[in-house]
C-alpha atoms as a PDB file:
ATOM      1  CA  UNK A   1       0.000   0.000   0.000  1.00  0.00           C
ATOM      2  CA  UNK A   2       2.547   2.307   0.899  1.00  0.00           C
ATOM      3  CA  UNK A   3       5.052   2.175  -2.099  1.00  0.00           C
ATOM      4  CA  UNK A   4       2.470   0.361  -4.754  1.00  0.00           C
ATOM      5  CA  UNK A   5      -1.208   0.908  -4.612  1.00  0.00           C
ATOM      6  CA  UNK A   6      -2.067  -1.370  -6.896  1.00  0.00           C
ATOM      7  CA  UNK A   7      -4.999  -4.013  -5.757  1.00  0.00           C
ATOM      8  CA  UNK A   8      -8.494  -4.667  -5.428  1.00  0.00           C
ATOM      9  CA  UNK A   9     -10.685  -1.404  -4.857  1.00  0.00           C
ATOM     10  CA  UNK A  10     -14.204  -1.557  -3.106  1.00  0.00           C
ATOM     11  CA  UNK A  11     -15.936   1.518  -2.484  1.00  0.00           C
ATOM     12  CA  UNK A  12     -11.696   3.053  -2.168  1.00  0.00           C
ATOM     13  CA  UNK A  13     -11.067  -0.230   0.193  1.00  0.00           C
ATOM     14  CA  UNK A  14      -7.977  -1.890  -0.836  1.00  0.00           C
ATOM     15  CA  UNK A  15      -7.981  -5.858  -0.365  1.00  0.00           C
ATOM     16  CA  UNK A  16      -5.385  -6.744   2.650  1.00  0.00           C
ATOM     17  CA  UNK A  17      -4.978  -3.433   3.600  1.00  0.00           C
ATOM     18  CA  UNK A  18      -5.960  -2.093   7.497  1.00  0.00           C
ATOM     19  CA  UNK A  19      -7.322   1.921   7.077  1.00  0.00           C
ATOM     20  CA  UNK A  20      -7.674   3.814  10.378  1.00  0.00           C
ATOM     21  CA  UNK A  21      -7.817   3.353  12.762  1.00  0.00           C
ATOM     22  CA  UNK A  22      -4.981   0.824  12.660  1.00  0.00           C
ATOM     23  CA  UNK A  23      -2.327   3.189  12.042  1.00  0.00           C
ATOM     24  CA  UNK A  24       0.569   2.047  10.891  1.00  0.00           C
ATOM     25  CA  UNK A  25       4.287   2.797  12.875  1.00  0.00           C
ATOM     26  CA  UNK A  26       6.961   3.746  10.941  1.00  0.00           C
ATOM     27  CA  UNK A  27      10.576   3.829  11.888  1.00  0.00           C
ATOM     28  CA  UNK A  28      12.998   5.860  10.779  1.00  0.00           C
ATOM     29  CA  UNK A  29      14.222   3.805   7.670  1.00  0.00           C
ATOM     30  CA  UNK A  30      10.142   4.354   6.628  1.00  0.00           C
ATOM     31  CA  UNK A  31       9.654   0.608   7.259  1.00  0.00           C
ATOM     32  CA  UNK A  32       6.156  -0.434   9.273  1.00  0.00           C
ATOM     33  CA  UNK A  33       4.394  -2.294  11.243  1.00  0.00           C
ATOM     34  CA  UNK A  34       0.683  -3.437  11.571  1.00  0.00           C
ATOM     35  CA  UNK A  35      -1.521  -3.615  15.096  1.00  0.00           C
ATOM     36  CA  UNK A  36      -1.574  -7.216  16.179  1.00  0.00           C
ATOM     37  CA  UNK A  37      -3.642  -9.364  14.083  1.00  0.00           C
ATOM     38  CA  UNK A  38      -5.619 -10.124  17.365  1.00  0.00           C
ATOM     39  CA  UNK A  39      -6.355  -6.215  18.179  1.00  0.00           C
ATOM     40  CA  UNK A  40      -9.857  -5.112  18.288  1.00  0.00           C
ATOM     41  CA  UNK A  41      -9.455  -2.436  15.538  1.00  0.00           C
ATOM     42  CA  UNK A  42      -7.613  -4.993  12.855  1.00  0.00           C
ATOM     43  CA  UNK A  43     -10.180  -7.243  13.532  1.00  0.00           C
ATOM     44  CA  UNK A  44     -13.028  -4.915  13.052  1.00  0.00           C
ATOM     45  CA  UNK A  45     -11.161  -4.068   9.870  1.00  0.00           C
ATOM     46  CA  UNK A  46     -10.817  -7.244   8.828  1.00  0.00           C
ATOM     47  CA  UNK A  47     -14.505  -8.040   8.755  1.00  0.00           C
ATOM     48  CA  UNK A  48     -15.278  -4.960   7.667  1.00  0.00           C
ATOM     49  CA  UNK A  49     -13.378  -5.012   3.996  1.00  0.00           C
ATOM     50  CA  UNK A  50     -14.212  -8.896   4.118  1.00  0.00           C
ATOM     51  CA  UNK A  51     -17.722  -7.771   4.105  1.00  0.00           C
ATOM     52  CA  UNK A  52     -17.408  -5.493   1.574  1.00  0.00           C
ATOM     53  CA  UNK A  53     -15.025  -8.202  -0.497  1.00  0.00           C
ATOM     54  CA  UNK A  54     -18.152 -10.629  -0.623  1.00  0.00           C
ATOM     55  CA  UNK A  55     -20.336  -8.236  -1.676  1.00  0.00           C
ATOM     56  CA  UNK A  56     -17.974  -7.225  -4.667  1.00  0.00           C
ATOM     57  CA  UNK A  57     -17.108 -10.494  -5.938  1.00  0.00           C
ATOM     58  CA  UNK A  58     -21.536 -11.231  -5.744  1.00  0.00           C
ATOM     59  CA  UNK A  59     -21.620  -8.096  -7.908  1.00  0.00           C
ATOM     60  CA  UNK A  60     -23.173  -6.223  -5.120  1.00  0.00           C
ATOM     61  CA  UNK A  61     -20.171  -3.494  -5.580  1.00  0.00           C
ATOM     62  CA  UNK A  62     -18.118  -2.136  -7.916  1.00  0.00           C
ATOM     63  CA  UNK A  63     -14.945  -3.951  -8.272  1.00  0.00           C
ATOM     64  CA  UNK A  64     -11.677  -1.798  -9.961  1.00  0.00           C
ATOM     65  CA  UNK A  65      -7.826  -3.009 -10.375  1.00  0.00           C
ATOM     66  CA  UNK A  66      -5.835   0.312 -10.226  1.00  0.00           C
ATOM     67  CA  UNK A  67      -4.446   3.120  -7.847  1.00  0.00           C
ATOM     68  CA  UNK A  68      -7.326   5.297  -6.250  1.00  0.00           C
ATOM     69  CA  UNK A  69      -7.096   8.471  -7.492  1.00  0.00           C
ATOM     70  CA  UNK A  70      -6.745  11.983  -5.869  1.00  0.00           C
ATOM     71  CA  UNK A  71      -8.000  15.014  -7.461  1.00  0.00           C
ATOM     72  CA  UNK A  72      -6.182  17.324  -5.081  1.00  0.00           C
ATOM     73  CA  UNK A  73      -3.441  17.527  -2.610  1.00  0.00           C
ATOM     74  CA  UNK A  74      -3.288  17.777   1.170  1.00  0.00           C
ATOM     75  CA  UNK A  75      -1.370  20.679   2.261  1.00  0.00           C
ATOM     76  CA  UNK A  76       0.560  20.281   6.083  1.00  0.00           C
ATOM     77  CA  UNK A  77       2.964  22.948   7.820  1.00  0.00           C
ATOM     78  CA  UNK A  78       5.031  24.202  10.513  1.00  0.00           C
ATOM     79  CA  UNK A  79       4.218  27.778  11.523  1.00  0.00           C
ATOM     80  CA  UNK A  80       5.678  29.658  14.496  1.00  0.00           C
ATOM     81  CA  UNK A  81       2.533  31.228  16.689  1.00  0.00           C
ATOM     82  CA  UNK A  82       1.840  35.153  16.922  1.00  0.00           C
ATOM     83  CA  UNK A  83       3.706  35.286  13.385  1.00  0.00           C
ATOM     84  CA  UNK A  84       6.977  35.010  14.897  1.00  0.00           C
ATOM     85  CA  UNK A  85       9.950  34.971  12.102  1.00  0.00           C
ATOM     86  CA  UNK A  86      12.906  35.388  14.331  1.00  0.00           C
ATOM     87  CA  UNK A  87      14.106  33.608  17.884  1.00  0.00           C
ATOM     88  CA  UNK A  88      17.048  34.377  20.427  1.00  0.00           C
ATOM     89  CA  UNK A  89      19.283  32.075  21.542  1.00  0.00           C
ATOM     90  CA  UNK A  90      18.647  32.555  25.191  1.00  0.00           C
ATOM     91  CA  UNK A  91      18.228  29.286  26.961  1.00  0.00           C
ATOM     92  CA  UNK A  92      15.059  30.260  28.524  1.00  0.00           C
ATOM     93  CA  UNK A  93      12.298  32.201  26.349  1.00  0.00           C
ATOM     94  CA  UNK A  94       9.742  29.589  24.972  1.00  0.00           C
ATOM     95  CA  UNK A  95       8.274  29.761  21.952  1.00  0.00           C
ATOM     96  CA  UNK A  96       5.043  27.790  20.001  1.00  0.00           C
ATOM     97  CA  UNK A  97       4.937  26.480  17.074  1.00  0.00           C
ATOM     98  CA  UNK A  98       1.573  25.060  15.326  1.00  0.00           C
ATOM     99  CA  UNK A  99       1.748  21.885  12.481  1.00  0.00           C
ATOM    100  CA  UNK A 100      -1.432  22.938  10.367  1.00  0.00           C
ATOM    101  CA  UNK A 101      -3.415  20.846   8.200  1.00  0.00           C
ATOM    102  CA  UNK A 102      -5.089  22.437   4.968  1.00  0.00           C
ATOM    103  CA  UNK A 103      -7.470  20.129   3.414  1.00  0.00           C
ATOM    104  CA  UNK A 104      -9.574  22.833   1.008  1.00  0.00           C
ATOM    105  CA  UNK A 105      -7.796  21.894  -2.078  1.00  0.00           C
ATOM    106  CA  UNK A 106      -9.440  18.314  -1.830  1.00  0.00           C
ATOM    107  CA  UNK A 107     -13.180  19.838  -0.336  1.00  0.00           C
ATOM    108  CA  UNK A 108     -15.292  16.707  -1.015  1.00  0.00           C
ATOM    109  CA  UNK A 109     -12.814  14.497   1.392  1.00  0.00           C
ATOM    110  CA  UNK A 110     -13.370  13.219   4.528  1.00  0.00           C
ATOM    111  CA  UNK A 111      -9.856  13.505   6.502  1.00  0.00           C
ATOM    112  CA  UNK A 112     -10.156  11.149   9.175  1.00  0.00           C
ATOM    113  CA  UNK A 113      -6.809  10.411  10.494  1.00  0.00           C
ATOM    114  CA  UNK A 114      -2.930  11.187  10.079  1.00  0.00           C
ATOM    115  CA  UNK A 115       0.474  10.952  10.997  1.00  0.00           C
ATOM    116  CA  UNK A 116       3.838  12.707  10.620  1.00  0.00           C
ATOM    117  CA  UNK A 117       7.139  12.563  11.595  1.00  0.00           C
ATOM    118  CA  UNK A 118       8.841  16.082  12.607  1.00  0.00           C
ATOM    119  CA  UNK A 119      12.644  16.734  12.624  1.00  0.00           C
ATOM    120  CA  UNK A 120      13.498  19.410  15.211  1.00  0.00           C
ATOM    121  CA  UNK A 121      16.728  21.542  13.871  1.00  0.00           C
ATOM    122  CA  UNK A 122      19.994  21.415  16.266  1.00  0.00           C
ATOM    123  CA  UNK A 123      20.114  23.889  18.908  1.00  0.00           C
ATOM    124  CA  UNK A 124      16.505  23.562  19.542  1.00  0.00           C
ATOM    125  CA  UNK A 125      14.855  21.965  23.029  1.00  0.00           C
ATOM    126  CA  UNK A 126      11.242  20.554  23.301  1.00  0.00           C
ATOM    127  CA  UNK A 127       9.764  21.844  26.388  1.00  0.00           C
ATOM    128  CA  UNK A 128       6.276  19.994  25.102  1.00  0.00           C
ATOM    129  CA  UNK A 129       4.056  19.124  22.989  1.00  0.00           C
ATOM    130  CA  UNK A 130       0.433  19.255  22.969  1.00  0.00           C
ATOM    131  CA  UNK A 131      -2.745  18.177  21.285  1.00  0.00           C
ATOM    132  CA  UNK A 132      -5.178  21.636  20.191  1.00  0.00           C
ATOM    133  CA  UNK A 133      -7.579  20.304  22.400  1.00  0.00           C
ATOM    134  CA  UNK A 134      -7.575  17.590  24.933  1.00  0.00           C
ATOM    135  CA  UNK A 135     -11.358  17.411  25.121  1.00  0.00           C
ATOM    136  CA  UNK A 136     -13.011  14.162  23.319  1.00  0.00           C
ATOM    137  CA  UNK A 137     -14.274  15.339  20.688  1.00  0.00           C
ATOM    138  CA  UNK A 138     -12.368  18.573  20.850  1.00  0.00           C
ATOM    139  CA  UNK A 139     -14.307  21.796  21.770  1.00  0.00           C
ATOM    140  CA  UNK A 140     -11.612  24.069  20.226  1.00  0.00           C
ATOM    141  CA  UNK A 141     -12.303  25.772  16.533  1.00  0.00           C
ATOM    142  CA  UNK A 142      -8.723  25.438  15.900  1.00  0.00           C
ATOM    143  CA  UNK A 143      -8.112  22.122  15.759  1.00  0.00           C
ATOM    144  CA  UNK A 144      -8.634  20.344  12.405  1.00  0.00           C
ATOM    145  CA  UNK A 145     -10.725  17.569  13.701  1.00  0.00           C
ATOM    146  CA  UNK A 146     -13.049  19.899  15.859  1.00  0.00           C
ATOM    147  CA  UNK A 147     -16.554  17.717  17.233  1.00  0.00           C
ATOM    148  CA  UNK A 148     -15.050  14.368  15.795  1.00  0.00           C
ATOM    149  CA  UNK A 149     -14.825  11.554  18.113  1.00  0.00           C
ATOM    150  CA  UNK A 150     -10.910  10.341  18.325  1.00  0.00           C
ATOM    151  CA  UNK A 151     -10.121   7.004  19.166  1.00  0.00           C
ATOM    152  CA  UNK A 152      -8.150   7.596  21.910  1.00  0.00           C
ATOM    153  CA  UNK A 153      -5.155   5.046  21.096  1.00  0.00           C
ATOM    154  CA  UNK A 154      -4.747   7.056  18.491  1.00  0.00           C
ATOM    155  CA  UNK A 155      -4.708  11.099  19.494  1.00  0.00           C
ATOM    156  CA  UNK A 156      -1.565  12.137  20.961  1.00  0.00           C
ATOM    157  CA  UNK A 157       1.878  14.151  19.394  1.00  0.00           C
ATOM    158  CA  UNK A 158       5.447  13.820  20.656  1.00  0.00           C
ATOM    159  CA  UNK A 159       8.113  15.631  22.824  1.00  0.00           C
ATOM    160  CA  UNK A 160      10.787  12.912  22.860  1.00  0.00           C
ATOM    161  CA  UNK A 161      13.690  13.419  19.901  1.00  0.00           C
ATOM    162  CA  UNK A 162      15.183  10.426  18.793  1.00  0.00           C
ATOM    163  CA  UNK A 163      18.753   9.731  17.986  1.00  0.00           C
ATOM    164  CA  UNK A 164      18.130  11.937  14.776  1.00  0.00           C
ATOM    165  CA  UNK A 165      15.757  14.800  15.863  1.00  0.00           C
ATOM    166  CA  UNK A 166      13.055  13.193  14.945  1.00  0.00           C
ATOM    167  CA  UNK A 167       9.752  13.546  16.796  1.00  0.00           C
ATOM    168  CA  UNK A 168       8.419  10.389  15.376  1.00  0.00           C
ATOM    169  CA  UNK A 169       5.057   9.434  17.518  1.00  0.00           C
ATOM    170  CA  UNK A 170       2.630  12.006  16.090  1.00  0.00           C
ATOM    171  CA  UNK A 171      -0.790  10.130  15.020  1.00  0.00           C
ATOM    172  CA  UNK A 172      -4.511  11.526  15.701  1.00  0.00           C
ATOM    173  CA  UNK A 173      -7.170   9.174  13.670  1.00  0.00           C
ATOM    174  CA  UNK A 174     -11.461   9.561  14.508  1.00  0.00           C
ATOM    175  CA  UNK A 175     -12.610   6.421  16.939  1.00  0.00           C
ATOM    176  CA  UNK A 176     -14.704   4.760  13.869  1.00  0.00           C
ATOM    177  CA  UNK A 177     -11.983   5.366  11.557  1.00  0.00           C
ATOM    178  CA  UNK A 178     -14.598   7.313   8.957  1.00  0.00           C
ATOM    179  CA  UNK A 179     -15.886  10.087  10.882  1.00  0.00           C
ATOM    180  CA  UNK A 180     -13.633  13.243  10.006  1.00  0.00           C
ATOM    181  CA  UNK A 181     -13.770  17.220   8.787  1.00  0.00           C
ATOM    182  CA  UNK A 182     -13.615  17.982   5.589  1.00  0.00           C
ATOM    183  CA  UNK A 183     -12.439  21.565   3.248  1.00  0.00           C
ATOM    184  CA  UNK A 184     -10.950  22.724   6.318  1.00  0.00           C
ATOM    185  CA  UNK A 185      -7.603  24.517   7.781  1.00  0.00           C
ATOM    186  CA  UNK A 186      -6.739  23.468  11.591  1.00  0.00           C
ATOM    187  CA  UNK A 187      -4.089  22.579  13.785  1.00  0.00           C
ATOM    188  CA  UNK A 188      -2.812  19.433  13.836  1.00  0.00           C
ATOM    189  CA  UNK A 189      -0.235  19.414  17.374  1.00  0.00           C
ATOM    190  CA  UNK A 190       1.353  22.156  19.061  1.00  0.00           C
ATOM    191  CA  UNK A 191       4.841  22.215  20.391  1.00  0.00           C
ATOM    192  CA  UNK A 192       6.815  24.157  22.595  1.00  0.00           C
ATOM    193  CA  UNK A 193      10.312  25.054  22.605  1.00  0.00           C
ATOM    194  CA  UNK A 194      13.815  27.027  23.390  1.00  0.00           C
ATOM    195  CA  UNK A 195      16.977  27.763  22.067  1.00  0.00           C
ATOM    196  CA  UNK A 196      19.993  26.489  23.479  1.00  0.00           C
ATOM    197  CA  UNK A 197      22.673  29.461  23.673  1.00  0.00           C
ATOM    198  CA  UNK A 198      25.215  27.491  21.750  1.00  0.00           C
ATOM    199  CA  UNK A 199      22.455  27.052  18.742  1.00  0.00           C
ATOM    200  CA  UNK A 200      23.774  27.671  15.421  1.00  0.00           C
ATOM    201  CA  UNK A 201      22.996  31.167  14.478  1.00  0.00           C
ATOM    202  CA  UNK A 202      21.379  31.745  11.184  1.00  0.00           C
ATOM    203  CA  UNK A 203      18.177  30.477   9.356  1.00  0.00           C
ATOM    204  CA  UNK A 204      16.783  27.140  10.628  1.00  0.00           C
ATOM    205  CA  UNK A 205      13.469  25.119   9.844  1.00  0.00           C
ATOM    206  CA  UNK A 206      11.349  22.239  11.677  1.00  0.00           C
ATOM    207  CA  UNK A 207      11.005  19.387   8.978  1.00  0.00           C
ATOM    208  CA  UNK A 208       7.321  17.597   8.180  1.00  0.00           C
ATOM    209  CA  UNK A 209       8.317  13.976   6.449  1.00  0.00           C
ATOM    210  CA  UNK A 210       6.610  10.880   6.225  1.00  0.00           C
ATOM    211  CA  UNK A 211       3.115  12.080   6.355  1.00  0.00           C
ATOM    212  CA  UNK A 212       0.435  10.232   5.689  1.00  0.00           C
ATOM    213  CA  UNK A 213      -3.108  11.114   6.013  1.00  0.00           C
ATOM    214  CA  UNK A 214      -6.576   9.158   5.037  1.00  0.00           C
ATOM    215  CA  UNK A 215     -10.269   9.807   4.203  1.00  0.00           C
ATOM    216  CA  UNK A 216     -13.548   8.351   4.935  1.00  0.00           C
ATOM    217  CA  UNK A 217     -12.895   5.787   2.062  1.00  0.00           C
ATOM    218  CA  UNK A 218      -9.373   5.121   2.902  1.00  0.00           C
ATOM    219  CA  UNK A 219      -7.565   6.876   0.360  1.00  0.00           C
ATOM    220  CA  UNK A 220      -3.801   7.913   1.024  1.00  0.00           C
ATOM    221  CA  UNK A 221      -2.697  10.887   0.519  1.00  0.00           C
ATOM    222  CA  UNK A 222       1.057  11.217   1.146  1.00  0.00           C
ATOM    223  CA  UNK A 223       4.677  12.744   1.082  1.00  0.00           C
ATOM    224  CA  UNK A 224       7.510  11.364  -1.515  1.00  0.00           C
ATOM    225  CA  UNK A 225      10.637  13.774  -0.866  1.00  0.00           C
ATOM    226  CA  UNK A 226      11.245  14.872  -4.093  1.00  0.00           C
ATOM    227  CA  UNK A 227       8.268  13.480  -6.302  1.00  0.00           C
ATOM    228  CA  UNK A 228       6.089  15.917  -7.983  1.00  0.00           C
ATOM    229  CA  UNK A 229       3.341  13.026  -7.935  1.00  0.00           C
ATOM    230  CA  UNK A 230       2.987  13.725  -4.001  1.00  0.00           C
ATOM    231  CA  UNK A 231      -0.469  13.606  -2.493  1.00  0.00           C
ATOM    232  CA  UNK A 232       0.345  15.665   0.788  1.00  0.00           C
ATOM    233  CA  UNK A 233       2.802  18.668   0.606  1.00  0.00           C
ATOM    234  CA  UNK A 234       4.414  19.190   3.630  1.00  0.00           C
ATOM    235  CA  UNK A 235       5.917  22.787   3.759  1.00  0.00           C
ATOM    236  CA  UNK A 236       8.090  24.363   7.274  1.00  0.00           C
ATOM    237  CA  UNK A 237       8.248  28.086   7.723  1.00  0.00           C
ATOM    238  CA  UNK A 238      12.129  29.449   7.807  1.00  0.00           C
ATOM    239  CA  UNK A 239      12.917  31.520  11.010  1.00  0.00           C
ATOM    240  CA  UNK A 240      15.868  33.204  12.018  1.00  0.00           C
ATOM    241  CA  UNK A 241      17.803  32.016  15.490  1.00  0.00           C
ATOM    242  CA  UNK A 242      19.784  35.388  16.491  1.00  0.00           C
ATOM    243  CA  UNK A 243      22.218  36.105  19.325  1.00  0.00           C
ATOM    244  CA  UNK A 244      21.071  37.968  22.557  1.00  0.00           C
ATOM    245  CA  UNK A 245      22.106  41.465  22.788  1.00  0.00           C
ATOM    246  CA  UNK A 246      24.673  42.622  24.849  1.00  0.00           C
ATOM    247  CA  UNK A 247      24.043  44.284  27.976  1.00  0.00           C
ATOM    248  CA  UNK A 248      25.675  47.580  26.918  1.00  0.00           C
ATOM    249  CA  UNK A 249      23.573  47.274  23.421  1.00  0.00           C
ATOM    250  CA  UNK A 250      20.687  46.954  25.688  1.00  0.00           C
ATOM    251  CA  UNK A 251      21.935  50.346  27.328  1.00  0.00           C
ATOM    252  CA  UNK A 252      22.507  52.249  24.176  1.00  0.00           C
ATOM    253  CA  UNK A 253      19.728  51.819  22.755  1.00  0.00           C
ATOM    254  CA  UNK A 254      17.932  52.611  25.723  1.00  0.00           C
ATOM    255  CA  UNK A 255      19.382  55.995  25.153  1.00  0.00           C
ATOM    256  CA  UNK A 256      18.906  56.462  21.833  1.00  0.00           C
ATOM    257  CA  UNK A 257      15.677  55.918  21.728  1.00  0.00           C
ATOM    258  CA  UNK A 258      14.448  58.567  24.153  1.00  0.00           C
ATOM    259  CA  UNK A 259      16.633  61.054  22.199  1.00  0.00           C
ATOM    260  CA  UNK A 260      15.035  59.975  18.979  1.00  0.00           C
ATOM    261  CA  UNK A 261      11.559  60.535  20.358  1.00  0.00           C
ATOM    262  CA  UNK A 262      12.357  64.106  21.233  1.00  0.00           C
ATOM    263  CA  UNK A 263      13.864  64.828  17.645  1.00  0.00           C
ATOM    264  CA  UNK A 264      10.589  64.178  16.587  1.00  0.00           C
ATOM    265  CA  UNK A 265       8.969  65.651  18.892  1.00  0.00           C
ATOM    266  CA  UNK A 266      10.848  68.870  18.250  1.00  0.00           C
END
């Protein structure tokens, strides 16, 4: 499923694959694995595209041999909160920033689940990380699956780097698996951080890869680094890590300032 799509299609159901809420676990190396065959949600699965199996091969359904199609692509970003384009390398000041999803350019779909790994740059600390809204179904406008029911195996985003930056454990999916939100921009985790005062100075970027999303007839929509044929387009906002001013800057331009004021003034 995740490399070739080709296989049996029932109402967008693959044969042999698991859609939400069975998520699938990648590692770093993108390989996978699959909830035990003896979990309650691969098992509900199971019967469930059985079910729908039978009913194709009676001629109940519409059977197709192909890759399901995508008229649109999902759009997913970092963003820094309050419009921030610039941190200092201070140890202690904390900053947010917000992974969005933006799924208007596919209206008609039903997003019902997702995951993402997120490479923090060097010189950064995670303080935390947080869902929009801990409330089941979430009560806050600004998260993208606002009044769905999660599945609560599957809600949470991560605050522990790996041996490569990676945040790696970030997967929300609805409890049923086809319950979602649809032509909608919201926030997908937020995280905290700081910058270490031996950060590298200069321009720096969080990094959105292997994302994978579905819909409420288990399409994929997903990243391929450097494929124009990508489904979801992950994109990270560029910010600026800058040194702390000196104390005696700090002074100067506390007297310049006044001076200026009264130039104008004048």
């Amino acid at each position: 499923m995740y490399e070739e799509d080709w296989g049996i299609v029932a109402l967008g159901c693959k044969h042999g694959d698991l859609p939400p809420p069975s998520i699938t676990e990648r590692t770093m190396s993108d390989s996978y694995r699959r909830e035990p065959l003896s979990s309650p949600a691969a098992g509900r699965y199971r019967v469930f595209i059985s079910a729908l199996i039978a009913l194709a091969t009676a001629g109940a359904l519409p059977v197709f041999v192909g890759r399901t199609a995508h008229a649109g692509v999902i759009k997913i970003s970092t963003e820094l909160d309050g419009g921030i384009t610039s941190v200092v390398r201070d140890g202690t000041t904390e900053y947010k920033m917000r992974v969005v999803l933006d799924s208007t350019d596919v209206p008609s779909a039903i997003i019902t689940s997702g995951q993402y790994h997120l490479y923090v740059p060097a010189g950064l600390a995670i303080a935390r990380a947080e869902l929009p809204d801990t409330h089941n179904p979430p009560q806050n406008d600004s998260d993208f699956f606002f009044g769905v029911v999660m599945d609560a195996s599957y809600n949470r985003v991560d605050s522990s780097m790996d041996g490569t930056r990676d945040l790696t454990d970030n997967v929300r999916s609805s409890e049923d698996g086809v319950s979602g939100n649809s032509n909608r921009v919201g926030d997908f985790g937020w995280y905290y951080f700081t910058v270490n005062t031996d950060a590298p100075l200069g321009q720096a970027e969080f990094g959105l890869h292997s994302v994978y999303f579905y819909d409420s007839v288990f399409n994929e929509y997903k990243s391929v680094d450097g494929n124009a044929t990508s489904t979801c387009i992950p994109s990270d906002q560029s910010f600026l890590i800058s040194e702390v001013p000196e104390p005696a800057t700090l002074g100067l331009l506390g007297l310049v300032l006044p001076l200026a004021l009264l130039r104008r003034k004048r």
